[in-house]
N, C-alpha and C. Protein backbone atom coordinates (compact mmCIF):
# COMPACT_ATOMS: atom_id res chain seq x y z
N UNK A 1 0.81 -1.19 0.00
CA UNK A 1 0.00 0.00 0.00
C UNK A 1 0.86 1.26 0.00
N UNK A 2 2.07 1.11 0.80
CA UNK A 2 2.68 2.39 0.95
C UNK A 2 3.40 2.72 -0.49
N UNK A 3 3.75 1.55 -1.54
CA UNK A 3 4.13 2.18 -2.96
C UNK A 3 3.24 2.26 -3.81
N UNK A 4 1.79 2.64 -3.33
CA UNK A 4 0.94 2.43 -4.60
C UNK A 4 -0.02 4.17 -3.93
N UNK A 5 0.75 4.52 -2.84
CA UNK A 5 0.07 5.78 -2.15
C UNK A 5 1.36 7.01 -2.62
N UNK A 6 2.29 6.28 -2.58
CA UNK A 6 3.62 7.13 -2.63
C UNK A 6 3.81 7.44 -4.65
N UNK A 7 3.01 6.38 -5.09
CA UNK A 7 3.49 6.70 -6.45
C UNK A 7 2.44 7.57 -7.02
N UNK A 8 1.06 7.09 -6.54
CA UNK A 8 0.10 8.32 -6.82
C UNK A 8 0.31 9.26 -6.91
N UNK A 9 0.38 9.86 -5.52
CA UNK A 9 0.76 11.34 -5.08
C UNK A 9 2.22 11.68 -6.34
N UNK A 10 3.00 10.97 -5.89
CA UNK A 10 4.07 11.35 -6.92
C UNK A 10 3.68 11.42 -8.58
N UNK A 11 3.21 11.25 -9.33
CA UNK A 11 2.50 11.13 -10.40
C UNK A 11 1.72 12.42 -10.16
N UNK A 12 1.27 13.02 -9.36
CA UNK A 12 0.15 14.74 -9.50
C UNK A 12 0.70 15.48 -8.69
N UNK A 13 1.53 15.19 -7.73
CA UNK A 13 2.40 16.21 -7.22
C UNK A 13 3.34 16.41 -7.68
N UNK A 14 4.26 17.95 -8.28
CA UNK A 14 5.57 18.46 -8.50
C UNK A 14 6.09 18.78 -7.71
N UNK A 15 5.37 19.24 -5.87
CA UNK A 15 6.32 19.38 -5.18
C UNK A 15 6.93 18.69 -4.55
N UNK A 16 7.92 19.57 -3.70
CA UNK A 16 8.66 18.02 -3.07
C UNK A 16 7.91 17.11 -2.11
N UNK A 17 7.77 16.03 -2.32
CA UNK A 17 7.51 14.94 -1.30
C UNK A 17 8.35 14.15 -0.39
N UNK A 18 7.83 14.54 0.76
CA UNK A 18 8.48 13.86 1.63
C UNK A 18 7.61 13.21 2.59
N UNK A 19 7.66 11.84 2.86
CA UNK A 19 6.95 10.43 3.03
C UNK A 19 7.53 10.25 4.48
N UNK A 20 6.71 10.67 5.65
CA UNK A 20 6.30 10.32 7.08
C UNK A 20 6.27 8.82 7.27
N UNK A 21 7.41 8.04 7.84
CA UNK A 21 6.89 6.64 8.60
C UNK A 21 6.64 6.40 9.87
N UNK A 22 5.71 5.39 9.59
CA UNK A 22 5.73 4.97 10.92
C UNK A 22 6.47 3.51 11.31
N UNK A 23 6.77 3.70 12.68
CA UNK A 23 7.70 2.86 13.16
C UNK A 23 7.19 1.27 13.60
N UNK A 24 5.98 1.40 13.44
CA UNK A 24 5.56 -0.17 13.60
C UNK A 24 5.23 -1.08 12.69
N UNK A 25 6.47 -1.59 11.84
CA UNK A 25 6.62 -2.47 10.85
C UNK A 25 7.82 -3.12 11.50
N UNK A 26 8.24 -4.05 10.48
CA UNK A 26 8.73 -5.29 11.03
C UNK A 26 10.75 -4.51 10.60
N UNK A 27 10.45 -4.29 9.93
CA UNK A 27 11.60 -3.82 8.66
C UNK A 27 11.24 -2.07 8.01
N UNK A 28 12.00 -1.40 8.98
CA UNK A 28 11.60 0.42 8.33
C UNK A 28 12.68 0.62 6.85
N UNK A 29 13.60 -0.19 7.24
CA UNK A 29 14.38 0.14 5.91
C UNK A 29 13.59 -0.38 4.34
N UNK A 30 12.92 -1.31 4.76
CA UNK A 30 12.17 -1.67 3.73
C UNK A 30 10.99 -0.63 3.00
N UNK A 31 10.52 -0.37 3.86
CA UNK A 31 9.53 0.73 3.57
C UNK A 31 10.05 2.55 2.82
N UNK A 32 11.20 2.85 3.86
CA UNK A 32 12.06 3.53 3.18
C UNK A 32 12.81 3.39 1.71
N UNK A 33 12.95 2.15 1.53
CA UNK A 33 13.42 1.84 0.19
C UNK A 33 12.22 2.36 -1.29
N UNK A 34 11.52 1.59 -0.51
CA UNK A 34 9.89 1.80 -1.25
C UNK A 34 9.71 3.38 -1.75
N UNK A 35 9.70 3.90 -0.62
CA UNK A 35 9.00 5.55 -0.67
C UNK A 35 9.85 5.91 -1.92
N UNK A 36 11.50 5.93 -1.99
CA UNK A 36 12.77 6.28 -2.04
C UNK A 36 12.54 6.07 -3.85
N UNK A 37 11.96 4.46 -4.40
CA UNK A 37 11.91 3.92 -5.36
C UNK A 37 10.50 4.66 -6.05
N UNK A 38 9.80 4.92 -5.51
CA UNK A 38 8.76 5.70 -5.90
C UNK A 38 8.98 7.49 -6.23
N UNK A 39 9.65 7.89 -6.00
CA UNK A 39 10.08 9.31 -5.67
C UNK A 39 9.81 10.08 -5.00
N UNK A 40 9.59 9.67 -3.62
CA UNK A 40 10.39 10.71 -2.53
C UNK A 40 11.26 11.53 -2.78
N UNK A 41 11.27 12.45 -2.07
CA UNK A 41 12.13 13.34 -2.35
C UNK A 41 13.52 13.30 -1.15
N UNK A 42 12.45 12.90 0.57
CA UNK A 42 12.95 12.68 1.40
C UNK A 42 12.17 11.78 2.30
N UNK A 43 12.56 11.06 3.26
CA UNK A 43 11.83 10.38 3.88
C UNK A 43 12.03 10.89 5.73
N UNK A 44 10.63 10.83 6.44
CA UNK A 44 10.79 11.27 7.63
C UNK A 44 10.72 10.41 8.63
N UNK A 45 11.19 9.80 9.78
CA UNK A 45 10.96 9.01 10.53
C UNK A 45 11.34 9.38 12.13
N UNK A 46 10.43 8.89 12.95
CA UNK A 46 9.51 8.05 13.09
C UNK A 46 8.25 8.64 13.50
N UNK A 47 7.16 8.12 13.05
CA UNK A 47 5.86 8.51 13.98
C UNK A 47 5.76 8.30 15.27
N UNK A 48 4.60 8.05 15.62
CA UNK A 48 4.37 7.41 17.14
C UNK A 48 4.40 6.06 17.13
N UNK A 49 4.10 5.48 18.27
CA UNK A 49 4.93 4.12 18.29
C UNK A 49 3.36 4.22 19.10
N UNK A 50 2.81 2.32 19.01
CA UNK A 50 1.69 2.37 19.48
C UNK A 50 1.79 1.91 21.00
N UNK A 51 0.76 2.41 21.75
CA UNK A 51 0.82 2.10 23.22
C UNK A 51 0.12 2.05 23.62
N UNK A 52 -0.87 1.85 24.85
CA UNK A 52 -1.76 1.36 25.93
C UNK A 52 -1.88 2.10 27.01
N UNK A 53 -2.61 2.13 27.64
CA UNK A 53 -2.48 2.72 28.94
C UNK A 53 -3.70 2.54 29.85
N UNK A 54 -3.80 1.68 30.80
CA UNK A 54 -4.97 1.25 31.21
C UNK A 54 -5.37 2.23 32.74
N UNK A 55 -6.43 2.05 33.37
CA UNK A 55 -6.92 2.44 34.20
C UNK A 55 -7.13 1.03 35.46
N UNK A 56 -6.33 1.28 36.60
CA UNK A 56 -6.50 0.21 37.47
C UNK A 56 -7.70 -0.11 38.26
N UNK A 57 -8.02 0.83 38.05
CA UNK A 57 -9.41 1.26 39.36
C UNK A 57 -11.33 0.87 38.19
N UNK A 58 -10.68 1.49 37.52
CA UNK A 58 -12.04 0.97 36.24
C UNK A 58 -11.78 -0.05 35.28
N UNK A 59 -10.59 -1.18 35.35
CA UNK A 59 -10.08 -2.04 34.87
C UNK A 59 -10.47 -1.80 33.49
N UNK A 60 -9.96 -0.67 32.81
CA UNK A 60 -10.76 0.14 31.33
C UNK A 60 -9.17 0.24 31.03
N UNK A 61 -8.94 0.14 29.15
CA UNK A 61 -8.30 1.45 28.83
C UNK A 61 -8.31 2.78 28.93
N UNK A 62 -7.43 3.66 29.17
CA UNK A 62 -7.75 5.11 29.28
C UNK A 62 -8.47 5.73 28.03
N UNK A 63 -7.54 5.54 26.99
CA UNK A 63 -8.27 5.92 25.94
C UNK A 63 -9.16 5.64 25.34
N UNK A 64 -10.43 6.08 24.96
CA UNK A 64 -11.43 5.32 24.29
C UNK A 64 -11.23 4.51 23.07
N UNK A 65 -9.96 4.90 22.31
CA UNK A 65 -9.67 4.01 20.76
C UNK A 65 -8.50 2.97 21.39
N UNK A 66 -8.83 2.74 22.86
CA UNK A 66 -7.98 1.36 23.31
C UNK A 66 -6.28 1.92 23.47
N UNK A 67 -5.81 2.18 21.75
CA UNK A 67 -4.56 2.12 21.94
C UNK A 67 -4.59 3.66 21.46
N UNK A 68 -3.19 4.25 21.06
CA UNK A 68 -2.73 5.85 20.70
C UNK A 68 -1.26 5.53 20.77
N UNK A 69 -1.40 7.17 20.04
CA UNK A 69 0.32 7.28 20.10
C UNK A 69 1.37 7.34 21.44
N UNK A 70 2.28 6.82 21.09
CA UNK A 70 3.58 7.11 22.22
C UNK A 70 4.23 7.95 21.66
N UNK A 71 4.79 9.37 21.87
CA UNK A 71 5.75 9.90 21.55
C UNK A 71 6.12 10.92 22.55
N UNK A 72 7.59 11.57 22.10
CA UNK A 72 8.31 12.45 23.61
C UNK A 72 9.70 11.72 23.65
N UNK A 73 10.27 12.17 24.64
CA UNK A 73 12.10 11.51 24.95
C UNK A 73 11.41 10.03 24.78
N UNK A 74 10.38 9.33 25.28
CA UNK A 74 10.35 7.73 25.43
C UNK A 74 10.58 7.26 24.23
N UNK A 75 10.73 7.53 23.22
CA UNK A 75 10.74 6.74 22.06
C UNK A 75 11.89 7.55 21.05
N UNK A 76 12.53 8.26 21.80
CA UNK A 76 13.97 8.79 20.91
C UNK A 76 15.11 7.56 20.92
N UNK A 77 15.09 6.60 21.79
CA UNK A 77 15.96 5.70 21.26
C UNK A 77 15.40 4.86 20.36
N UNK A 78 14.26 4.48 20.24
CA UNK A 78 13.58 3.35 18.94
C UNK A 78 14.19 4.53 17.68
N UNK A 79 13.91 5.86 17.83
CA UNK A 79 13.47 6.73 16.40
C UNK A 79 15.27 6.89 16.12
N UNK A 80 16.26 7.09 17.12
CA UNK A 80 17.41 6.51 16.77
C UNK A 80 18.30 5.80 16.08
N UNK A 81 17.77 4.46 16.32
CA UNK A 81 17.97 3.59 15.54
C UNK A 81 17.78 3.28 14.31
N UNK A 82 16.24 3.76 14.25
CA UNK A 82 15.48 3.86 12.72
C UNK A 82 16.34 4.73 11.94
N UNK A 83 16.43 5.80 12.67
CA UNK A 83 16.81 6.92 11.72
C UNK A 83 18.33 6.24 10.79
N UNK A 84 19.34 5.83 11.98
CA UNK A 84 20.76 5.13 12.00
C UNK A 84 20.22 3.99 10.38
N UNK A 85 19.74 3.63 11.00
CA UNK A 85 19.50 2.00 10.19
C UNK A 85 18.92 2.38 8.52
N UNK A 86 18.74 3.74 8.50
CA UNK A 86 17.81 4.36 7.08
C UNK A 86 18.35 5.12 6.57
N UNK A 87 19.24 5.46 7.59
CA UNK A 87 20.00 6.47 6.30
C UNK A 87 21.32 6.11 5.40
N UNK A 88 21.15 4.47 5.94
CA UNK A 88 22.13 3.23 5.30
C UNK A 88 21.42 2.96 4.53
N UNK A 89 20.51 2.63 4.05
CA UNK A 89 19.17 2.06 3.53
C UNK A 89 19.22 2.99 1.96
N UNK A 90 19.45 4.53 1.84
CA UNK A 90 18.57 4.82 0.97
C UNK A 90 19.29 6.07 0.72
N UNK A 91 19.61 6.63 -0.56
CA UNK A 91 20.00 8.26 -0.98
C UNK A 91 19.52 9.01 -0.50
N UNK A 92 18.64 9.43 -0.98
CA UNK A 92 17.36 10.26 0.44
C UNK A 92 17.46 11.19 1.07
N UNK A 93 17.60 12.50 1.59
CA UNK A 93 17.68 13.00 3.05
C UNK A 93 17.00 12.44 4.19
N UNK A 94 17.17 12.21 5.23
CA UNK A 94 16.16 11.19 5.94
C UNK A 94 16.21 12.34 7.13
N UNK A 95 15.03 12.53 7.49
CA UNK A 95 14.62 13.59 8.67
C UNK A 95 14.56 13.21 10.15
N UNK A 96 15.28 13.21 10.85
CA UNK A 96 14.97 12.50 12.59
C UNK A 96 13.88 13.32 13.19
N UNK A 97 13.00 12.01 13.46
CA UNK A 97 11.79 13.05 13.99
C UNK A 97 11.78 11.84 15.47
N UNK A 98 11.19 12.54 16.75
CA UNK A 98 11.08 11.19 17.83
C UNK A 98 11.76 11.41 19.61
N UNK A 99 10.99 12.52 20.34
CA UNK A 99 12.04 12.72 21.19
C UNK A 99 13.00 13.88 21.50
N UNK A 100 12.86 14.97 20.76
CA UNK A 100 13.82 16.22 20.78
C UNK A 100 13.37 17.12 21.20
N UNK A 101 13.73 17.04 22.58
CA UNK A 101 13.83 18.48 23.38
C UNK A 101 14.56 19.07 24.03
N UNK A 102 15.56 18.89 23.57
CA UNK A 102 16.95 19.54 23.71
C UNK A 102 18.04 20.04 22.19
N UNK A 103 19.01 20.59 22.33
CA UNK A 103 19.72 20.60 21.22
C UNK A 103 20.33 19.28 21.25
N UNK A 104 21.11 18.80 22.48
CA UNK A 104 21.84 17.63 22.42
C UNK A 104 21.09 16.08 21.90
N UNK A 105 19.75 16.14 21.85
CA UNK A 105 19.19 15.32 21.24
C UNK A 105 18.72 15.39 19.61
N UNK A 106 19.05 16.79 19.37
CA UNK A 106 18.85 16.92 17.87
C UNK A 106 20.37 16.43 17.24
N UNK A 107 21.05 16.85 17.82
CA UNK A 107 22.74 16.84 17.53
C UNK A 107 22.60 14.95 17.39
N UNK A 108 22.22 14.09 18.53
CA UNK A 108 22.02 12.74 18.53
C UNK A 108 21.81 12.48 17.02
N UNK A 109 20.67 12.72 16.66
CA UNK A 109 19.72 12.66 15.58
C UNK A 109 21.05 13.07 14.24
N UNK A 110 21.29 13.98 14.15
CA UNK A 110 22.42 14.65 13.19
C UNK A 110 23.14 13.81 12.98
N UNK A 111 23.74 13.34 13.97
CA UNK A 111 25.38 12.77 14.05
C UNK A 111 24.97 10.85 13.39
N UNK A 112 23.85 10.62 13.78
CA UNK A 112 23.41 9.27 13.12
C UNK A 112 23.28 9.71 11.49
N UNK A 113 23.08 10.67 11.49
CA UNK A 113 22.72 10.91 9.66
C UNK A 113 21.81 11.63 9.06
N UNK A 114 20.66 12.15 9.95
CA UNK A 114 19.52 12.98 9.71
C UNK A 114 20.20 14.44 8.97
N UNK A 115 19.72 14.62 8.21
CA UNK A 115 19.84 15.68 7.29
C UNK A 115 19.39 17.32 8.03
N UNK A 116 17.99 16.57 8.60
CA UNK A 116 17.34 17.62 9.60
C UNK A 116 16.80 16.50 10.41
N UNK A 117 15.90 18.12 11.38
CA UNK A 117 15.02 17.22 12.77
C UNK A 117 13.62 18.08 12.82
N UNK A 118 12.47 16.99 13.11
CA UNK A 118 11.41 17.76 13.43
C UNK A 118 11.33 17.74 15.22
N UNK A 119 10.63 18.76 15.59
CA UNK A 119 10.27 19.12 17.18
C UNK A 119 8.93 19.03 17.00
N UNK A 120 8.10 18.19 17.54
CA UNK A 120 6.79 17.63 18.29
C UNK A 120 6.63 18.18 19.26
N UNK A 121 6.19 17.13 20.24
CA UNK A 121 5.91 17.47 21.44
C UNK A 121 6.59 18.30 22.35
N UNK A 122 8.01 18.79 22.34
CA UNK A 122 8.43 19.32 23.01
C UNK A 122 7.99 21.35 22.65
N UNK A 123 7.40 21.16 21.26
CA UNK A 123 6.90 22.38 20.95
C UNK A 123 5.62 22.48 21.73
N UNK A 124 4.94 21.34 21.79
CA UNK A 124 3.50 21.36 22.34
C UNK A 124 3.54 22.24 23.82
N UNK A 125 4.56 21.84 24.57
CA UNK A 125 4.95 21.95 25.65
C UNK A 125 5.34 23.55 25.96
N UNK A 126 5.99 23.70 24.82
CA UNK A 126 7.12 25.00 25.18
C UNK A 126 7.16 25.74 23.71
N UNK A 127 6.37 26.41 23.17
CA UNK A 127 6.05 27.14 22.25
C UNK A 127 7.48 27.62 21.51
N UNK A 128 8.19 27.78 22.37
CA UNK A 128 9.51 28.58 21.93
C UNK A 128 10.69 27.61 21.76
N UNK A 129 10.45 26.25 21.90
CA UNK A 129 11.44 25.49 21.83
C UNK A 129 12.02 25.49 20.58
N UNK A 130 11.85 25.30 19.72
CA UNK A 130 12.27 25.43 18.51
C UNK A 130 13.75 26.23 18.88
N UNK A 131 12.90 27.28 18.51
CA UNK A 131 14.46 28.43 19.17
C UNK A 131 15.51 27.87 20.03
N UNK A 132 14.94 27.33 20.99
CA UNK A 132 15.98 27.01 22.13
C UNK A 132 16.65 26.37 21.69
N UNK A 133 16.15 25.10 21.18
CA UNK A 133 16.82 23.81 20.47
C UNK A 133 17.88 24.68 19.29
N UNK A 134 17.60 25.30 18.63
CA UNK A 134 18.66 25.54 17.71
C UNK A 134 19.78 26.35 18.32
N UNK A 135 19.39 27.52 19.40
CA UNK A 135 21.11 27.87 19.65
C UNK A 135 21.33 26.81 20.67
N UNK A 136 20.80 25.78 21.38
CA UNK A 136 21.67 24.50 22.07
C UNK A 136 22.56 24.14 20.70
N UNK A 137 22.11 23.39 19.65
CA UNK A 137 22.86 22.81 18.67
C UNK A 137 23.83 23.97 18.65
N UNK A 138 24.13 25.22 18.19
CA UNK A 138 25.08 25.77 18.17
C UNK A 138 26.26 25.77 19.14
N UNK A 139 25.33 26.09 19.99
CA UNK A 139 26.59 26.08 21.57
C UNK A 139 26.75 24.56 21.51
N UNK A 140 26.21 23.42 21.07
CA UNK A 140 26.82 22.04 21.02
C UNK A 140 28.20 21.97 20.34
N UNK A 141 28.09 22.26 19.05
CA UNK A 141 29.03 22.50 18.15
C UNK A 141 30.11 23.11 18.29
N UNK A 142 29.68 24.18 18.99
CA UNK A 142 31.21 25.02 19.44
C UNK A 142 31.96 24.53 20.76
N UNK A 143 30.99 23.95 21.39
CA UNK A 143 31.37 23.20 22.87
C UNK A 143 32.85 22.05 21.92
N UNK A 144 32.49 21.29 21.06
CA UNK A 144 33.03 20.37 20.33
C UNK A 144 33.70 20.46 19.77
N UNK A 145 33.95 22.01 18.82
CA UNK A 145 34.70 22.86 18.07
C UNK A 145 34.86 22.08 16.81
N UNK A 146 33.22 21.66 16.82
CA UNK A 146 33.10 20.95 15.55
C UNK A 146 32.72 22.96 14.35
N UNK A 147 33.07 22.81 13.53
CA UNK A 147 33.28 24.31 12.79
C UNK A 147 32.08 24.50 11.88
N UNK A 148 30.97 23.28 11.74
CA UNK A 148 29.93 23.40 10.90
C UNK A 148 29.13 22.29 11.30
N UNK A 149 27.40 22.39 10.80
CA UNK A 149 26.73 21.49 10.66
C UNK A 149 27.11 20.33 9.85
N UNK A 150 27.11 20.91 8.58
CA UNK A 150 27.57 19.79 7.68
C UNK A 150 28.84 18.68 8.14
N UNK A 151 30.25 19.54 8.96
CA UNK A 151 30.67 18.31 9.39
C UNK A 151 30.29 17.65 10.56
N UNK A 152 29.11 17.56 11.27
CA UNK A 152 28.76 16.73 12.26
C UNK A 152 28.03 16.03 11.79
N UNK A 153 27.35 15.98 10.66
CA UNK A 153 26.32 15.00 9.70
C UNK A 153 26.73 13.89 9.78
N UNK A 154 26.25 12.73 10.18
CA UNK A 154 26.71 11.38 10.05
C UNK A 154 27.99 11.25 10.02
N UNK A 155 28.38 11.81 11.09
CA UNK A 155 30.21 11.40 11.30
C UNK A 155 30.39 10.58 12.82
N UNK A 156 28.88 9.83 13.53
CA UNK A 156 29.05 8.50 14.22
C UNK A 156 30.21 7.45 13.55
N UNK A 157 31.15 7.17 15.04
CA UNK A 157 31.72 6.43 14.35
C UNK A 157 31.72 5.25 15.47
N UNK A 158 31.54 4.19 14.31
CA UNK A 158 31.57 2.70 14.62
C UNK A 158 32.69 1.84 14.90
């Protein structure tokens, strides 16, 4: 389904596309490949991760649709990995999305390979984070006396 949604859109859209995953598949690089083979332009990862949350006292789920999203710092190490594991996977720019509310967690995100980073929930929270998060990454960089973004891009080393 995801290359027969990705090629549509691509076929009537000229602008750029860039293809949101989600993280509950078996294999993300696979799916990334897909988007990538269809023409993406870039691919973003990760969504929310699915979760539960029950009520002890009314032996109920909390939420009425049972399950919902997980997202926030709890799921920046799954979106980590993904991100790590995809940007092996595929030409692509690949976007770290999953967990960033700090600069030092965008820098995380960077240094695995993310091209860029989206801020979620931690915007929900703190309207102005955005901002914050970007002069942290700066003062990261200079803390490091790394001299640019571009050279902290996927320069994890194994």
């Amino acid at each position: 389904m995801t290359r027969e949604v990705v090629r549509a859109v691509r076929r009537r859209c000229r602008l750029p596309l860039w293809v949101k995953l989600s993280p509950n598949v078996t294999d993300i690089t696979t799916f990334a490949k897909v988007v990538e083979d269809e023409g993406a332009d870039a691919v973003c990862l990760i969504n929310t991760l699915l979760g539960l949350a029950v009520d002890l006292d009314r032996r109920r789920p909390v939420l009425a649709n049972v399950t919902g999203g997980l997202s926030g710092p709890a799921i920046k190490p799954v979106a980590l990995r993904m991100v790590h594991d995809v940007v092996r996977a595929v030409a692509i720019p690949v976007i770290g999305i999953g967990g960033i509310t700090t600069g030092d967690d965008a820098l995380e995100f960077l240094l695995v390979g993310a091209r860029a980073v989206q801020v979620g929930t931690a915007s929900f929270i703190d309207p102005a984070a955005t901002v914050r998060i970007i002069d942290e990454i700066e003062a990261g960089l200079r803390q490091r006396s790394v001299p640019d973004l571009a050279t902290w891009i996927g320069s994890l080393e194994i």
